[in-house]
N, C-alpha and C. Protein backbone atom coordinates (compact mmCIF):
# COMPACT_ATOMS: atom_id res chain seq x y z
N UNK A 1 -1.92 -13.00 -5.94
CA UNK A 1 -1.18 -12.38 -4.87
C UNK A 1 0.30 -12.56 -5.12
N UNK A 2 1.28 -11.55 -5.10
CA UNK A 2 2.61 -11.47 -4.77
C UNK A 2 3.14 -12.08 -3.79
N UNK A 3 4.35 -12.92 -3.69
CA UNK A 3 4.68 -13.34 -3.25
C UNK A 3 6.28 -13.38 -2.96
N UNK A 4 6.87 -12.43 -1.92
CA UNK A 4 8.29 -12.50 -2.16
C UNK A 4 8.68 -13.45 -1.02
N UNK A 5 10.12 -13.85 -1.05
CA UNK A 5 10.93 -14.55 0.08
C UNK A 5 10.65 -14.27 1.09
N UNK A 6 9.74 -13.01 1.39
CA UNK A 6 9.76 -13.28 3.05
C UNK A 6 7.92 -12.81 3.18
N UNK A 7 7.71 -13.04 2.72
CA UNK A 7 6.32 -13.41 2.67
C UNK A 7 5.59 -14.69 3.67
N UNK A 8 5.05 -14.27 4.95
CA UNK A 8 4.83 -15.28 5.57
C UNK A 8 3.70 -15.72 5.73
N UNK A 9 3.95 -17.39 6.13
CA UNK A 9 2.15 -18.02 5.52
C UNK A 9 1.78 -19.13 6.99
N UNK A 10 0.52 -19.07 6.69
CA UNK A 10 0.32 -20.25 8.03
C UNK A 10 -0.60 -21.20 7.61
N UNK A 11 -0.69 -22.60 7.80
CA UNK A 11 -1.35 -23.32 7.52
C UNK A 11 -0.32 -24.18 7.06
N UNK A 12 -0.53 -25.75 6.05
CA UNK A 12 0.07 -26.41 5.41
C UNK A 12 0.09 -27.33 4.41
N UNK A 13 0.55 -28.22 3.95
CA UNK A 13 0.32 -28.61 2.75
C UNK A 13 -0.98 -29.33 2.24
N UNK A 14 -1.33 -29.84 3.73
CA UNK A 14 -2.12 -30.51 3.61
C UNK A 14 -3.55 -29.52 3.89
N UNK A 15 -3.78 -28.55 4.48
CA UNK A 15 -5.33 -27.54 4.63
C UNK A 15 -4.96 -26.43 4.09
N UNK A 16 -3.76 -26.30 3.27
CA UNK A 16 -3.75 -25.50 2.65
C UNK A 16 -3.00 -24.33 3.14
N UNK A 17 -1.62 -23.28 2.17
CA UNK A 17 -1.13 -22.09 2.90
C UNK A 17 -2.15 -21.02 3.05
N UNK A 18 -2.03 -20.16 3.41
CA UNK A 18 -2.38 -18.29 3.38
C UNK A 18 -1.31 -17.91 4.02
N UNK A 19 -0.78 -16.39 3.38
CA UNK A 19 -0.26 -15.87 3.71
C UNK A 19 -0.73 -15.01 5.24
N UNK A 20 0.41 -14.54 5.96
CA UNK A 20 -0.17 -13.92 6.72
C UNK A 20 -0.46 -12.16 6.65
N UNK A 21 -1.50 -11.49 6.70
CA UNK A 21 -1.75 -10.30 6.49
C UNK A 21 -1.55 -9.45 7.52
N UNK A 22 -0.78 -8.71 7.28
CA UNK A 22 -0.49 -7.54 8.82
C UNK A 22 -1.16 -6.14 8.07
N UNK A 23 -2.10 -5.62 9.13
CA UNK A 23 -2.93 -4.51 8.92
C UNK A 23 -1.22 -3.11 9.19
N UNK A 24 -1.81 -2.19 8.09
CA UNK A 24 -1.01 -1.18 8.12
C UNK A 24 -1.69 0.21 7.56
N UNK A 25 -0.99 0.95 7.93
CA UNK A 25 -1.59 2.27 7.47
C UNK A 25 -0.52 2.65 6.35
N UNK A 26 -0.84 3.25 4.98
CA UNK A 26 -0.19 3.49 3.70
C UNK A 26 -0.31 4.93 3.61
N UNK A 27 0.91 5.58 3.92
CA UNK A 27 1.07 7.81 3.55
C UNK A 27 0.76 7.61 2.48
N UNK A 28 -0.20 8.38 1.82
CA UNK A 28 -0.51 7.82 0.09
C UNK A 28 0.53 9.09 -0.12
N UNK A 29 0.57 10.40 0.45
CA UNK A 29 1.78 11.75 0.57
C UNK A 29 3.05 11.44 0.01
N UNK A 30 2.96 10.00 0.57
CA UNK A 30 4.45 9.89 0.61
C UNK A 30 5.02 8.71 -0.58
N UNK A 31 3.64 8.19 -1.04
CA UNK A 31 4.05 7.67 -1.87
C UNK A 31 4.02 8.04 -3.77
N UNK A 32 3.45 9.59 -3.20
CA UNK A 32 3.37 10.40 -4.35
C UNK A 32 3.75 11.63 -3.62
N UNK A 33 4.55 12.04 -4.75
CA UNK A 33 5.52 13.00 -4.33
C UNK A 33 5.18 14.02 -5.34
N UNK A 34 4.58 15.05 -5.43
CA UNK A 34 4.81 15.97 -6.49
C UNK A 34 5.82 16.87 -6.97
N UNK A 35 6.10 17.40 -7.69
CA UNK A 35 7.39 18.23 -8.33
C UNK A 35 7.06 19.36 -8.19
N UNK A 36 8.35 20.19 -6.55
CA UNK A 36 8.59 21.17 -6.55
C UNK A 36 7.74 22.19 -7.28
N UNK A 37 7.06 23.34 -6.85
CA UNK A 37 6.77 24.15 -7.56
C UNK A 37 6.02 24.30 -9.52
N UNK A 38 5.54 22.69 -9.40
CA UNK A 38 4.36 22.47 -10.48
C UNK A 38 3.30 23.05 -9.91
N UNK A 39 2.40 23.79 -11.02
CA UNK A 39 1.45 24.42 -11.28
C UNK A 39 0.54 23.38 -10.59
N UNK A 40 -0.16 23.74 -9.75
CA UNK A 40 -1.48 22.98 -9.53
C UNK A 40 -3.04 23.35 -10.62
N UNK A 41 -3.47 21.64 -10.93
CA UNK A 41 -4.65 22.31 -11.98
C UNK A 41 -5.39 21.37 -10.89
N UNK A 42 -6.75 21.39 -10.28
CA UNK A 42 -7.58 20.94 -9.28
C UNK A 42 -8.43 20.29 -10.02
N UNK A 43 -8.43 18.72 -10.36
CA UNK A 43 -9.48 17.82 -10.70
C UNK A 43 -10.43 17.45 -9.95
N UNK A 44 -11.43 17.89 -9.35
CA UNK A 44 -12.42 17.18 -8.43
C UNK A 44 -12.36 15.76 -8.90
N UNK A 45 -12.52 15.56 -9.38
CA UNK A 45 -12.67 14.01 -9.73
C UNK A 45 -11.29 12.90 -9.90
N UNK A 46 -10.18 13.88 -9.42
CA UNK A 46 -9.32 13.11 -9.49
C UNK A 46 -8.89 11.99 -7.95
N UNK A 47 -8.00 11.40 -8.40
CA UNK A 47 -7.57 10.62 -6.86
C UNK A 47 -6.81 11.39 -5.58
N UNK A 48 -7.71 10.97 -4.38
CA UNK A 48 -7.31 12.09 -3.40
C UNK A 48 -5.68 11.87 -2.74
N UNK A 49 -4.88 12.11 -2.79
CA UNK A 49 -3.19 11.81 -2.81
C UNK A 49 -3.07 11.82 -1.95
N UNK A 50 -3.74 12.37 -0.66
CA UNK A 50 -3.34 13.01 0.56
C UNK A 50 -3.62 11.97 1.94
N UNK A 51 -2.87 11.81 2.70
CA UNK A 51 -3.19 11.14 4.05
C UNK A 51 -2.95 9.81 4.12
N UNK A 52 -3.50 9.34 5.18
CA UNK A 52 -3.71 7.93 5.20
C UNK A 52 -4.67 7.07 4.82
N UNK A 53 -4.65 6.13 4.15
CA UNK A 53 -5.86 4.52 3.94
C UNK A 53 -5.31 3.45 4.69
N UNK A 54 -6.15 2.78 5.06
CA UNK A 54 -5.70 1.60 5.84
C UNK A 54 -5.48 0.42 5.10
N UNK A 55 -4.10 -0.32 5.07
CA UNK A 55 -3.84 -1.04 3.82
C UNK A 55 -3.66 -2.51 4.49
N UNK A 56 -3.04 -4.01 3.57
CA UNK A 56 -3.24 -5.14 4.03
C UNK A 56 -2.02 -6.01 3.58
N UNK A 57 -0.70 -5.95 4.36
CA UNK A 57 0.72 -6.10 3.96
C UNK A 57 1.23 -7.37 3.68
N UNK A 58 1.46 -7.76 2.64
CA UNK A 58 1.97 -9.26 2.86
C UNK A 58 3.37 -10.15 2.44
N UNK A 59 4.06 -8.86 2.71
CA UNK A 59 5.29 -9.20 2.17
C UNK A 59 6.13 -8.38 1.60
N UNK A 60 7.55 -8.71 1.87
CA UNK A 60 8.41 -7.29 2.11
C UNK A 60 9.72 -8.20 0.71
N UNK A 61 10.07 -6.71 0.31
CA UNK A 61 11.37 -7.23 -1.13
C UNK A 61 12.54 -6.31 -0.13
N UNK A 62 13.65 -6.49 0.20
CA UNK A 62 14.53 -5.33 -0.46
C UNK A 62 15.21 -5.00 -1.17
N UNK A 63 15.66 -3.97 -1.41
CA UNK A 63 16.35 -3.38 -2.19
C UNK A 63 17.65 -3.44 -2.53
N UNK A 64 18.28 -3.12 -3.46
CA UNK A 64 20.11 -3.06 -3.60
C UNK A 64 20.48 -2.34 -2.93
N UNK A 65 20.04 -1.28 -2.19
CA UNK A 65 20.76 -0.30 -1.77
C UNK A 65 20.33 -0.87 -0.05
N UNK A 66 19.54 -2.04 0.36
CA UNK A 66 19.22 -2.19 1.69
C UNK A 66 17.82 -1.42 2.20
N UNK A 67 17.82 -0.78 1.10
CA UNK A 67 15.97 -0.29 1.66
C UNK A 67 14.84 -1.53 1.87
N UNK A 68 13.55 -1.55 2.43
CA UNK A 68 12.62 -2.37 1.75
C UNK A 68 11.31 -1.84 1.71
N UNK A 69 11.12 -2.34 0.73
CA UNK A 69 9.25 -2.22 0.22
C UNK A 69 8.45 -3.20 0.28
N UNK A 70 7.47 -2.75 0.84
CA UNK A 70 6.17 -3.64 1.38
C UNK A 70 5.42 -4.14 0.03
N UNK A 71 4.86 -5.51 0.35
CA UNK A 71 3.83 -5.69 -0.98
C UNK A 71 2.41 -5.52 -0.39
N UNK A 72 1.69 -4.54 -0.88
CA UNK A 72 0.52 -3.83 0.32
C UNK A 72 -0.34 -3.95 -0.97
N UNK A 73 -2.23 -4.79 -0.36
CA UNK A 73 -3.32 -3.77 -1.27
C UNK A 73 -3.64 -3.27 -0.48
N UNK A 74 -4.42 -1.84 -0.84
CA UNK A 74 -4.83 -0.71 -0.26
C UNK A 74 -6.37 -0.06 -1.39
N UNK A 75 -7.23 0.75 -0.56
CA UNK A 75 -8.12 1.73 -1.51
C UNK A 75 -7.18 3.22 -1.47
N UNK A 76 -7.85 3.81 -2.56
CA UNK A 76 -7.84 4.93 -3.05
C UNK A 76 -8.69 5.95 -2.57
N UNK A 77 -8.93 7.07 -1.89
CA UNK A 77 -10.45 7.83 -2.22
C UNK A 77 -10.20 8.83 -3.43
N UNK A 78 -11.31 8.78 -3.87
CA UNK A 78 -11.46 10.18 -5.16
C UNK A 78 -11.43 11.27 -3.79
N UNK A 79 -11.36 12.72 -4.59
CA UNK A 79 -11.28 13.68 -3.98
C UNK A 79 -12.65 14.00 -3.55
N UNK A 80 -13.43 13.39 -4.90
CA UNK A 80 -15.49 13.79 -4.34
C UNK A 80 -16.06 13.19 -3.39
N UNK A 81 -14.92 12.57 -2.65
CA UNK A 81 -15.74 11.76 -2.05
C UNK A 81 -16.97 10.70 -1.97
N UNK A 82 -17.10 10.47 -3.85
CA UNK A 82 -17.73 9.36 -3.74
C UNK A 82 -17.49 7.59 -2.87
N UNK A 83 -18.51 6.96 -2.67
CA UNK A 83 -18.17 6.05 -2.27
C UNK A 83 -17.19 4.91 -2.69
N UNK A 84 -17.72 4.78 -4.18
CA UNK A 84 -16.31 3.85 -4.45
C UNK A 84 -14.57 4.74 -4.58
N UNK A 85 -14.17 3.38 -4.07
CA UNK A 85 -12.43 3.52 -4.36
C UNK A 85 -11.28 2.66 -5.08
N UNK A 86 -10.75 3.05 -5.27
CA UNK A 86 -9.81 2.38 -6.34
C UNK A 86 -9.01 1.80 -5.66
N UNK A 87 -9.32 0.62 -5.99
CA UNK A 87 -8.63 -0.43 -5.59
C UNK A 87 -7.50 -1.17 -5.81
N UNK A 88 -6.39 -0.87 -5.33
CA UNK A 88 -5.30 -1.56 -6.05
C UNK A 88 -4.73 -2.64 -4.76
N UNK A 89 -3.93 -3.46 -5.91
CA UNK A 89 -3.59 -5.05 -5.38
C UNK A 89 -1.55 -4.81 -6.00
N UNK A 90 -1.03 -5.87 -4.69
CA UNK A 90 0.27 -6.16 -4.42
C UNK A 90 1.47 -4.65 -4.91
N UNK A 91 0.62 -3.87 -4.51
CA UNK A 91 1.54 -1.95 -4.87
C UNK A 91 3.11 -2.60 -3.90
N UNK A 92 3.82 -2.21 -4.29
CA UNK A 92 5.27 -1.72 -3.98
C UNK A 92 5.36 -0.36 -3.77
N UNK A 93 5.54 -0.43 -1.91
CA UNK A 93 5.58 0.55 -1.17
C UNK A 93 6.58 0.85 -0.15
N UNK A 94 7.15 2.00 -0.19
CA UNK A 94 8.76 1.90 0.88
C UNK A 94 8.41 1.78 1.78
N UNK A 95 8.99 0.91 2.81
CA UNK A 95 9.30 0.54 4.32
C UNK A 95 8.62 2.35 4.89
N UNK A 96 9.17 3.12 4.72
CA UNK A 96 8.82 4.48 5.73
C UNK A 96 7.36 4.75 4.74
N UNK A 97 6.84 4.87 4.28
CA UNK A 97 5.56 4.97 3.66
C UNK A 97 3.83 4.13 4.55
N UNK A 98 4.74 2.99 5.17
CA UNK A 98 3.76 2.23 6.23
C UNK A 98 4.41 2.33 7.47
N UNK A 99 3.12 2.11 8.10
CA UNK A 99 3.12 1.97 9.57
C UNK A 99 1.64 0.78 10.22
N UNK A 100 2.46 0.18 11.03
CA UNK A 100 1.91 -0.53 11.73
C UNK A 100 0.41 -0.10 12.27
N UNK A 101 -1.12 -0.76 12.43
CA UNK A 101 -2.18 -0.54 12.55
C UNK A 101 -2.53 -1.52 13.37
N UNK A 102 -3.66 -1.33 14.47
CA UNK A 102 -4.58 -2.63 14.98
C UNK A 102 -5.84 -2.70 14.39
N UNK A 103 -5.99 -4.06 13.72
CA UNK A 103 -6.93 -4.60 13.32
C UNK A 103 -7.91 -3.75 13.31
């Protein structure tokens, strides 16, 4: 697990840290952006880009310019809608890309 400066944890030295996990929702839209007026070629089998997944936040970097990005894992869906999803761990994701979720 990633771990930046403001990464917050509960517990202690003695039973041990965990970070704390805040439930969020991840624009996957927004965190893939396609280029203007590229040709679309339609992979069924590719990764579905579109909407929301419900992701698991644990820690925020910012930026030089004052932006910040979340350290979020999240799933993937394929477009076939098979059941498995791709799973990715500690993604770097912009502050406007999440939003707050209840459990």
């Amino acid at each position: 697990m990633l771990h930046s400066p403001y990464t917050r944890f509960t517990g202690d030295a003695d039973h041990g840290r965990v970070p704390v996990i805040t439930p969020v929702w991840v624009r996957l839209d927004a965190i893939y952006l396609r280029v203007p007026g590229a040709p679309v070629h339609t992979v069924v089998t590719g990764l579905d880009m579109t909407g929301e997944v419900p992701g698991r936040l644990t820690g925020w970097f910012p930026t030089a310019k004052g932006d910040w990005l979340g350290v979020v894992d999240f799933e993937i869906p394929y477009a076939d809608q098979r059941r498995n999803k791709l799973e990715v761990a500690d993604q770097i994701v912009p502050a406007y890309a999440l939003r707050r979720r209840d459990s």
